[in-house]
C-alpha atoms as a PDB file:
ATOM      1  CA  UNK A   1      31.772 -96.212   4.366  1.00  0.00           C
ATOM      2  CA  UNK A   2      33.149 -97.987   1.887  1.00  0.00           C
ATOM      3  CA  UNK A   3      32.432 -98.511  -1.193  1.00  0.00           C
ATOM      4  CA  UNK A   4      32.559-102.044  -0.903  1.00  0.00           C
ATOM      5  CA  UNK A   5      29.927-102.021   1.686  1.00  0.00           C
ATOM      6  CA  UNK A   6      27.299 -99.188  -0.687  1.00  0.00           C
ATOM      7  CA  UNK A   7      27.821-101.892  -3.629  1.00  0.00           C
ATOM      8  CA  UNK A   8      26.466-104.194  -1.178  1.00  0.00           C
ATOM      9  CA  UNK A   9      24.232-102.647   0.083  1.00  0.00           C
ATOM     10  CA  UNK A  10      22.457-101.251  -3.146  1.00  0.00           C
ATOM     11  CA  UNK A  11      22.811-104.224  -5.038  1.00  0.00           C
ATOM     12  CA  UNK A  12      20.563-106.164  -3.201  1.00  0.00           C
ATOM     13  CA  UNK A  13      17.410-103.251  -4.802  1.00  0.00           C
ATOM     14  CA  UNK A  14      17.900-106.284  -7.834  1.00  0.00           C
ATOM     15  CA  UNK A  15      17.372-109.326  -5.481  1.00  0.00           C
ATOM     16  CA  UNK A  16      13.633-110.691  -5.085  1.00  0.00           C
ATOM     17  CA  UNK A  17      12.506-109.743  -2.175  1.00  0.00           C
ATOM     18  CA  UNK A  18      10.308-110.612   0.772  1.00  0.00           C
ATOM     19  CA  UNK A  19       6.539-109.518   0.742  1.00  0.00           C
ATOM     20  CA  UNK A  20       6.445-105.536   1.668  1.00  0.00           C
ATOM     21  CA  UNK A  21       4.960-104.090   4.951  1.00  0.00           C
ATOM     22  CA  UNK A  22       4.960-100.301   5.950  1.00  0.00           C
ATOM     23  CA  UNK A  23       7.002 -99.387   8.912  1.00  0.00           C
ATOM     24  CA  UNK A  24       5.209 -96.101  10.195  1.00  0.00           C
ATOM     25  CA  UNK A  25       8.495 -94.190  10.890  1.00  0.00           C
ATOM     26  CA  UNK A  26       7.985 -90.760   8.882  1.00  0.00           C
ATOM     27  CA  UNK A  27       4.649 -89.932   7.290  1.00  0.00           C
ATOM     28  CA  UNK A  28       2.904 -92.912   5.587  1.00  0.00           C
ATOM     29  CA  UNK A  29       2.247 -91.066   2.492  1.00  0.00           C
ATOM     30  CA  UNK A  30       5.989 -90.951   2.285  1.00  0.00           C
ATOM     31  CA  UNK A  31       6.275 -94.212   3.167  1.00  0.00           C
ATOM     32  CA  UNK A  32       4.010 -95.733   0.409  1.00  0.00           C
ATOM     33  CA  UNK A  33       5.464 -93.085  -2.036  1.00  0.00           C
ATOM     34  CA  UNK A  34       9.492 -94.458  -1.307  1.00  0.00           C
ATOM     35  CA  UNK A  35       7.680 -98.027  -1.573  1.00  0.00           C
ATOM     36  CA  UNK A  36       6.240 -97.526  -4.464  1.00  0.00           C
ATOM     37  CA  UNK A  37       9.431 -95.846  -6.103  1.00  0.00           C
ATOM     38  CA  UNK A  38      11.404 -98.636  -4.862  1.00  0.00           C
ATOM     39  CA  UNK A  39       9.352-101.073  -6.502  1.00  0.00           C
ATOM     40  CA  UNK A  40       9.542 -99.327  -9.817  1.00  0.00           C
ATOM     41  CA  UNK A  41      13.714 -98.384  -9.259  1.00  0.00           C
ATOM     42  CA  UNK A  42      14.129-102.027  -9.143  1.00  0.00           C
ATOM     43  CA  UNK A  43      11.359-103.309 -12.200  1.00  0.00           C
ATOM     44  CA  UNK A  44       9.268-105.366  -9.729  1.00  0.00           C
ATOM     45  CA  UNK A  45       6.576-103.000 -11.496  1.00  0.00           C
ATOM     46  CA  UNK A  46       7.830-103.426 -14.986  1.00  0.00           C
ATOM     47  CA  UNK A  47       7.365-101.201 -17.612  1.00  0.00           C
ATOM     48  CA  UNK A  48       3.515-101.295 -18.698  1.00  0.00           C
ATOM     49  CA  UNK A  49       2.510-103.208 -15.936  1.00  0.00           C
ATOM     50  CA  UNK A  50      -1.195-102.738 -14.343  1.00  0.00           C
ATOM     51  CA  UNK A  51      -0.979-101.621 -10.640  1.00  0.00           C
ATOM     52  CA  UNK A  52      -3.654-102.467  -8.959  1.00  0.00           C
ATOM     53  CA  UNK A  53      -4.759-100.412  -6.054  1.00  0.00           C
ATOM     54  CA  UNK A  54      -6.329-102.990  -4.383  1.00  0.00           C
ATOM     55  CA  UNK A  55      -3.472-105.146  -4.281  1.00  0.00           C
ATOM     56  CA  UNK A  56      -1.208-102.645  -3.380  1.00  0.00           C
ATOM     57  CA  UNK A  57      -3.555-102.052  -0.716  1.00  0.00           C
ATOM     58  CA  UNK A  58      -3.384-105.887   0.870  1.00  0.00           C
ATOM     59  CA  UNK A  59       0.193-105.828   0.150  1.00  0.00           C
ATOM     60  CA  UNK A  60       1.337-102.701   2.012  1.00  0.00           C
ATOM     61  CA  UNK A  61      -0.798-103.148   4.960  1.00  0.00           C
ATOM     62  CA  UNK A  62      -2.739 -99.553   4.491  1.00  0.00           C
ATOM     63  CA  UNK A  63      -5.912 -97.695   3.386  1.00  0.00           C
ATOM     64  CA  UNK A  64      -6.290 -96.562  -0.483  1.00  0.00           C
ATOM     65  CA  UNK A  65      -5.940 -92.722   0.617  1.00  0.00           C
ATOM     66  CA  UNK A  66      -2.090 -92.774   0.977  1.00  0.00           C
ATOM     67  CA  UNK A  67      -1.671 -95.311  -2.255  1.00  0.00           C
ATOM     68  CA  UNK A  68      -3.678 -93.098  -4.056  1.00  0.00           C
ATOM     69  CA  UNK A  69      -1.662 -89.655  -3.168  1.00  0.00           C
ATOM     70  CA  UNK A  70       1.665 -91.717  -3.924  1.00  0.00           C
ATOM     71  CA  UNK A  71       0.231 -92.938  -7.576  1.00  0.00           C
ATOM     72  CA  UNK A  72      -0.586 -89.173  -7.983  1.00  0.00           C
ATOM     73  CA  UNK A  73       2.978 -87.919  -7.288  1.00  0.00           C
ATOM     74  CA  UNK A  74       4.243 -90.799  -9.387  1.00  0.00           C
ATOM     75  CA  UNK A  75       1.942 -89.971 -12.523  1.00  0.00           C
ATOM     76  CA  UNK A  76       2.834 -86.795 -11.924  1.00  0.00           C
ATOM     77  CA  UNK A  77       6.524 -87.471 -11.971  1.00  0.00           C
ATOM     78  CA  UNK A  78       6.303 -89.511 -15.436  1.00  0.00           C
ATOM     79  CA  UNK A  79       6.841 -92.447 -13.545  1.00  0.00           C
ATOM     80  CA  UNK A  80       3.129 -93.966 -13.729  1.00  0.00           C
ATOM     81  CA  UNK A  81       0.393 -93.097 -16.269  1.00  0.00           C
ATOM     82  CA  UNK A  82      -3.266 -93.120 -15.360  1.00  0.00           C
ATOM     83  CA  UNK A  83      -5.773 -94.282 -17.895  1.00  0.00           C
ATOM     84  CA  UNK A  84      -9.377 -93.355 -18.299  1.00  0.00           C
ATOM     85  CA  UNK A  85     -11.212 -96.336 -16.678  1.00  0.00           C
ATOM     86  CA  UNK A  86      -8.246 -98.349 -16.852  1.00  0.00           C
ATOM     87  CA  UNK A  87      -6.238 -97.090 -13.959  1.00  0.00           C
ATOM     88  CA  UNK A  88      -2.524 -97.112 -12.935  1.00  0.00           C
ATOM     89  CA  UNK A  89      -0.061 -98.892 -14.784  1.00  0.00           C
ATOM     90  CA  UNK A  90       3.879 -98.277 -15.040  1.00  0.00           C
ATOM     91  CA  UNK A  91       5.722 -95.942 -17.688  1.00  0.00           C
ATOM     92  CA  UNK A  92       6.985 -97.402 -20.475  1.00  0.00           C
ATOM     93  CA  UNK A  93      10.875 -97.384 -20.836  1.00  0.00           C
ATOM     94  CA  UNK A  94      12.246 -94.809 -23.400  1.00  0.00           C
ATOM     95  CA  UNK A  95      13.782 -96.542 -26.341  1.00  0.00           C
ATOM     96  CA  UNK A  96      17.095 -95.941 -27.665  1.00  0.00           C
ATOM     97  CA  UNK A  97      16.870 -92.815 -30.041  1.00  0.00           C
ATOM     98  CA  UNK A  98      14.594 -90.717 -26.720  1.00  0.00           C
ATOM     99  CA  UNK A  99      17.112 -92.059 -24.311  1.00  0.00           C
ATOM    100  CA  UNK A 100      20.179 -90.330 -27.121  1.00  0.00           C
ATOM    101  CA  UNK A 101      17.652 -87.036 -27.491  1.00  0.00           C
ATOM    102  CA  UNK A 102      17.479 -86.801 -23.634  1.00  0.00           C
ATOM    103  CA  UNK A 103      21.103 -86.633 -22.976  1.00  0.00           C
ATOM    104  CA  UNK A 104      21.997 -84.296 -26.089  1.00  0.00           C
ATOM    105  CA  UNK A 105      19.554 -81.659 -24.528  1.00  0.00           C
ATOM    106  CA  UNK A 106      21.150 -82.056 -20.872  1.00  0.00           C
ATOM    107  CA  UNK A 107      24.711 -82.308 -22.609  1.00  0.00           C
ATOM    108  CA  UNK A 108      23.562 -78.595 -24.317  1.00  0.00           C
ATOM    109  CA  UNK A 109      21.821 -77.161 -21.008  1.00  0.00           C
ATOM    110  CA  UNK A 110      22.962 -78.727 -17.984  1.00  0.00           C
ATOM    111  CA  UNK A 111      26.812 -77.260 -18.367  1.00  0.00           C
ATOM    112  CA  UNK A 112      25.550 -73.786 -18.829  1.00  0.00           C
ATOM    113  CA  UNK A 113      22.927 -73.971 -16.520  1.00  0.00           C
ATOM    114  CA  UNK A 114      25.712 -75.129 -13.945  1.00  0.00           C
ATOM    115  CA  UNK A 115      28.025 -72.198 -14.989  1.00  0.00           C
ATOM    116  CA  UNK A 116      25.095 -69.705 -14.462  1.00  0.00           C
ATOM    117  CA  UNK A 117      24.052 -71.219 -10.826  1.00  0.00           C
ATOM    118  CA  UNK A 118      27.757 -70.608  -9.863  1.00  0.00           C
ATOM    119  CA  UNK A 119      27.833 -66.967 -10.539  1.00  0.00           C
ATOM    120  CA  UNK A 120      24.171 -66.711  -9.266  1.00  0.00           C
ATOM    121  CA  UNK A 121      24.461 -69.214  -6.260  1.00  0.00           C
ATOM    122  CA  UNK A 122      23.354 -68.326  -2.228  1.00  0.00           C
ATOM    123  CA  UNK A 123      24.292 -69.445   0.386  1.00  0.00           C
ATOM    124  CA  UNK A 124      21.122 -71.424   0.828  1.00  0.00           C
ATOM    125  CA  UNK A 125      20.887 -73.341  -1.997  1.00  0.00           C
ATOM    126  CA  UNK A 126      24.553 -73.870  -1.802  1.00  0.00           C
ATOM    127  CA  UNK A 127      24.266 -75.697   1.679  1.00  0.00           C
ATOM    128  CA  UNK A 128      21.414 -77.366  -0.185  1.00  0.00           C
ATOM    129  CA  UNK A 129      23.410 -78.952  -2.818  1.00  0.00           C
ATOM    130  CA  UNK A 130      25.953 -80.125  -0.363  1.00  0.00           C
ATOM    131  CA  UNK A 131      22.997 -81.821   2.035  1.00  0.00           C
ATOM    132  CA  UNK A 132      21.932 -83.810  -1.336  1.00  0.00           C
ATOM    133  CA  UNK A 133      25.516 -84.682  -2.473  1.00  0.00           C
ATOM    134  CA  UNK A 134      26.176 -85.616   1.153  1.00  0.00           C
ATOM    135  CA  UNK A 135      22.693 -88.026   1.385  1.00  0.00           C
ATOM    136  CA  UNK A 136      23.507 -89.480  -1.487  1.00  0.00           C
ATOM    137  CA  UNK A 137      26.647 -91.008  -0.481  1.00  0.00           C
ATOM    138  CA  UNK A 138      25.218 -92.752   2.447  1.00  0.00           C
ATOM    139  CA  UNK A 139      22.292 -95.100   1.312  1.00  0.00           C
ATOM    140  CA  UNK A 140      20.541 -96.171   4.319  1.00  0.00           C
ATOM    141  CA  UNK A 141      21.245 -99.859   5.275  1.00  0.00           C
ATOM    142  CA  UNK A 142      18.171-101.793   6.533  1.00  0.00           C
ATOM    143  CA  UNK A 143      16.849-101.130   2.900  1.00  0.00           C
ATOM    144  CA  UNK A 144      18.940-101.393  -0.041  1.00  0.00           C
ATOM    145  CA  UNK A 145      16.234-100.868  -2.779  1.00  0.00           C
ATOM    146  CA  UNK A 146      14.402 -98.119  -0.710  1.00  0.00           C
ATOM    147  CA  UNK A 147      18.123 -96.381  -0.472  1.00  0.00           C
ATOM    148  CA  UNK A 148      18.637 -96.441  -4.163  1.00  0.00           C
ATOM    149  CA  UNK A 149      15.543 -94.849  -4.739  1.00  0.00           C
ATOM    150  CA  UNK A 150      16.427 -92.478  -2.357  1.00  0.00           C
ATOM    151  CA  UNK A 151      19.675 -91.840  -4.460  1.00  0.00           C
ATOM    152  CA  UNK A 152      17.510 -91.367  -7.487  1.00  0.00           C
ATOM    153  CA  UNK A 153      15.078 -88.209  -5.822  1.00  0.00           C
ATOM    154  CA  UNK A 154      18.123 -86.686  -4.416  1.00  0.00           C
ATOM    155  CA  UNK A 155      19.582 -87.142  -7.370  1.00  0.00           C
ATOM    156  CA  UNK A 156      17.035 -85.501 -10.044  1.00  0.00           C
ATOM    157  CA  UNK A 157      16.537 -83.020  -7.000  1.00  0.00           C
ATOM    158  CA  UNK A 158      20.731 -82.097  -6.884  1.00  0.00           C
ATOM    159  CA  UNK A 159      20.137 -81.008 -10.835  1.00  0.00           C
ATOM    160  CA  UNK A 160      16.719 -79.961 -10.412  1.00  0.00           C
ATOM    161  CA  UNK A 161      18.236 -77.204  -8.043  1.00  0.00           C
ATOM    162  CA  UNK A 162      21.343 -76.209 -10.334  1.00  0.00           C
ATOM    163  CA  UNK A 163      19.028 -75.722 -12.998  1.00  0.00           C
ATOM    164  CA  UNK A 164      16.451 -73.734 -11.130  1.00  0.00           C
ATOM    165  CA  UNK A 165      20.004 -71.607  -9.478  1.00  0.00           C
ATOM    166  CA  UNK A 166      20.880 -70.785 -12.787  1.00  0.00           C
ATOM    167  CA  UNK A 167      17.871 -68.246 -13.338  1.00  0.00           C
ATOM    168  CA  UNK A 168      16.781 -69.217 -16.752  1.00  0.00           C
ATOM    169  CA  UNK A 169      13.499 -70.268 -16.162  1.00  0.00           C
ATOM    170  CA  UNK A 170      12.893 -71.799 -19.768  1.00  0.00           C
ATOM    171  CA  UNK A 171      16.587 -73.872 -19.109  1.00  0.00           C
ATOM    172  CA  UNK A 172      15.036 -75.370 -16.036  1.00  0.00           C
ATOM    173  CA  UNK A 173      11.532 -76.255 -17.346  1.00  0.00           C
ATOM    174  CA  UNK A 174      13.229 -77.563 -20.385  1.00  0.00           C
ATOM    175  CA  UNK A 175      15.212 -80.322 -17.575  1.00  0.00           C
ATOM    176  CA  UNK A 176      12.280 -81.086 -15.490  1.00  0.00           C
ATOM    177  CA  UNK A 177      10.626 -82.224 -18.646  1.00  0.00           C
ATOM    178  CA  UNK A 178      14.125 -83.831 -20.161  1.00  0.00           C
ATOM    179  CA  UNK A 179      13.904 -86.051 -16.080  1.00  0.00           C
ATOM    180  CA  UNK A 180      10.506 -86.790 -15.926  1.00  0.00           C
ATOM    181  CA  UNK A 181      10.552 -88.379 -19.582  1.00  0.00           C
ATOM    182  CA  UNK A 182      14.002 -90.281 -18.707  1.00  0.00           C
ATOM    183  CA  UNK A 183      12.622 -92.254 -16.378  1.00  0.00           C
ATOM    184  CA  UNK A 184      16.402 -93.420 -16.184  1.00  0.00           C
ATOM    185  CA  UNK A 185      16.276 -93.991 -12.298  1.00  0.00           C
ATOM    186  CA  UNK A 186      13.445 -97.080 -12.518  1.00  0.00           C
ATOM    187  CA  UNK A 187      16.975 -98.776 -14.234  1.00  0.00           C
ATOM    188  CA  UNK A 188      17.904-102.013 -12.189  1.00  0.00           C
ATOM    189  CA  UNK A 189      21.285-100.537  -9.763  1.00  0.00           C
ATOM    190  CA  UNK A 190      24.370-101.206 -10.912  1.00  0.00           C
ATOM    191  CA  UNK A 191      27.339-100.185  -8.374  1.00  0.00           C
ATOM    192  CA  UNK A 192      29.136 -97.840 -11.262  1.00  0.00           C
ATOM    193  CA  UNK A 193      25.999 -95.471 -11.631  1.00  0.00           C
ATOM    194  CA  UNK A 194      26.011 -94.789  -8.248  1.00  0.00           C
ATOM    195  CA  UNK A 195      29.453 -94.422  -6.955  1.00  0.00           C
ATOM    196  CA  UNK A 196      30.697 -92.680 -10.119  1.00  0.00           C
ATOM    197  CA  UNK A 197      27.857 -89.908  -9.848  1.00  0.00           C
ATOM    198  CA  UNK A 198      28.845 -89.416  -6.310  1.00  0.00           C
ATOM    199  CA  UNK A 199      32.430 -88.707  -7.269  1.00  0.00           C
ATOM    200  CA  UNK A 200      31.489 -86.503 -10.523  1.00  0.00           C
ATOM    201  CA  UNK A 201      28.897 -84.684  -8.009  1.00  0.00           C
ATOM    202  CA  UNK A 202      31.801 -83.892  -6.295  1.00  0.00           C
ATOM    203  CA  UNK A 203      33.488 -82.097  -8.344  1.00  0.00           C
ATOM    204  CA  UNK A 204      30.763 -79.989  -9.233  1.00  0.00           C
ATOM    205  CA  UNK A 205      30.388 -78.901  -5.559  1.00  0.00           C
ATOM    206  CA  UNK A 206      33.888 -78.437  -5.402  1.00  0.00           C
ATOM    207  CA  UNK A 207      33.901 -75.705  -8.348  1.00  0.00           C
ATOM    208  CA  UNK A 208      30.698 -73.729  -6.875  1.00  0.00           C
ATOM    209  CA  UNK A 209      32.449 -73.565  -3.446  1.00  0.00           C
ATOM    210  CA  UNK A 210      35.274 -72.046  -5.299  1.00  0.00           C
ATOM    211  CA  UNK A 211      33.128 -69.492  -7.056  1.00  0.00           C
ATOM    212  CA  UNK A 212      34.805 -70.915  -9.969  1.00  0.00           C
ATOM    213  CA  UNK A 213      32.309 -70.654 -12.886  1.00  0.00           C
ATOM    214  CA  UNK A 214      34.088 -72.525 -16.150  1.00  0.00           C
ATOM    215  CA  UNK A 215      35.128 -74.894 -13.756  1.00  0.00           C
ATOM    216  CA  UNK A 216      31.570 -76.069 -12.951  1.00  0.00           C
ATOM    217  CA  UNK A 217      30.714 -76.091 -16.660  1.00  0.00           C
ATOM    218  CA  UNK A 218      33.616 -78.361 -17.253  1.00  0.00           C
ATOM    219  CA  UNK A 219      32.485 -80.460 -14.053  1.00  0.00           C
ATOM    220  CA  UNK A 220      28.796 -80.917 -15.059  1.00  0.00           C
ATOM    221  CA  UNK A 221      29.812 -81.385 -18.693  1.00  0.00           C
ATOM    222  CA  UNK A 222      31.814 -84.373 -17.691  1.00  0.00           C
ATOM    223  CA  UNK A 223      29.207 -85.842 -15.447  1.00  0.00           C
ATOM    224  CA  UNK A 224      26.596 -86.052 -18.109  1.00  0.00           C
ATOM    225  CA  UNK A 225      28.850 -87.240 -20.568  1.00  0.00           C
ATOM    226  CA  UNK A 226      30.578 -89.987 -18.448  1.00  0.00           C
ATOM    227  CA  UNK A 227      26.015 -90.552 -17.081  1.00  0.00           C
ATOM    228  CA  UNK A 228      25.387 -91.113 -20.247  1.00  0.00           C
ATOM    229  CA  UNK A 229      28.238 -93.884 -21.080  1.00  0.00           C
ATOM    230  CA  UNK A 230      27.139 -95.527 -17.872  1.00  0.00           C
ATOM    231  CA  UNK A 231      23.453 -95.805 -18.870  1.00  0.00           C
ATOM    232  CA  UNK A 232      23.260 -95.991 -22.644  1.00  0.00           C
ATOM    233  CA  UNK A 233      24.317-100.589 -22.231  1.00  0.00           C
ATOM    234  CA  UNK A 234      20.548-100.542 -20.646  1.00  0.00           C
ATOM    235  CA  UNK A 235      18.765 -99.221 -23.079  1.00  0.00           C
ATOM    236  CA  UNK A 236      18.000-101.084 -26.802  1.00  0.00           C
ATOM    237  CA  UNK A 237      17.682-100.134 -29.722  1.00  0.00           C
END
């Protein structure tokens, strides 16, 4: 595919779009959760925003049950934040200084957590990290924003893994708590975020299959520096 045709493809997640309806073709909790994700991946939910159950309910076509589980995983993702008596509403964006804070701790933890996994690394998860690298390079095409959001969970799950690999349990709690207060992937798609982490995701793959330890420090260091270049423009002081 080329890349021509993913810019396409996810740059349409910034387009309005059409009224939503869920096509039962997985499980519907999954269904509703991707929904839901893709709505905040492309601000349709803006930051702060009330969601209302009920609407989401006459909007989506299905019973509060599976709206409710996907709010849960959401909240407990950092992505929505339930209020006593007030309900659901959208994160707020990190400002500036968090957003700097964020990618100083990943810039300390992330390349040694990377050079750890590759001295540590089964076969398993190594087939793992190539299935996520591999479904993130092909965004599925009757859905642009559903397929960037996609991107996103494969994504936090591709350094999720490294970081669990590397066997330093404080390193890894330390990251799930630096991604779930990001909240970089609800960030309207441009094409260079995408197609640039694909290629830099790359490389790190390429050093763990060659066993090859400072090479996958170097690797991840370079991804999160060249990450945070591409992100820091979106996010004001």
């Amino acid at each position: 595919m080329s890349n021509t045709i993913k810019a396409d493809r996810f740059a349409r997640a910034a387009e309005p779009d059409k009224r939503l309806r869920i096509a039962r073709r997985t499980s519907l909790g999954d269904e509703v959760y991707e929904t839901l994700l893709a709505q905040l991946v492309s601000l349709r939910i803006p930051p702060n925003a009330r969601i209302s159950v009920d609407a989401l309910v006459r909007e989506l076509g299905v019973s509060q049950t599976p709206i409710r589980a996907a709010l849960i995983r959401l909240e407990n993702e950092g992505l929505v934040v339930k209020t006593h008596n007030v309900g659901y509403s959208a994160a707020p964006m990190p400002s500036r200084d968090k957003f700097e804070q964020i990618y100083d701790l990943r810039l300390l933890l992330e390349p040694y957590a990377a050079e750890q996994a590759c001295q540590k690394l089964g076969d398993v998860a190594r087939g793992e990290l190539a299935e996520l690298a591999l479904a993130m390079t092909e965004p599925e095409p009757e859905d642009a924003e559903r397929a960037y959001g996609k991107f996103a969970l494969h994504d936090a799950k591709f350094h999720a893994l490294i970081a669990t690999q590397s066997g330093n349990l404080l390193v890894a709690e330390a990251l799930a708590r630096s991604y779930a207060h990001s909240h970089l992937f609800r960030l309207r798609y441009h094409a260079a975020a995408t197609e640039g982490a694909v290629e830099e995701h790359a490389k790190i793959i390429s050093a763990m299959a060659a066993a090859d330890p400072s090479g996958a420090h170097a690797a991840m260091e370079e991804h999160i520096v060249r990450s945070r270049a591409r992100w820091r423009p979106y996010f004001v002081e």
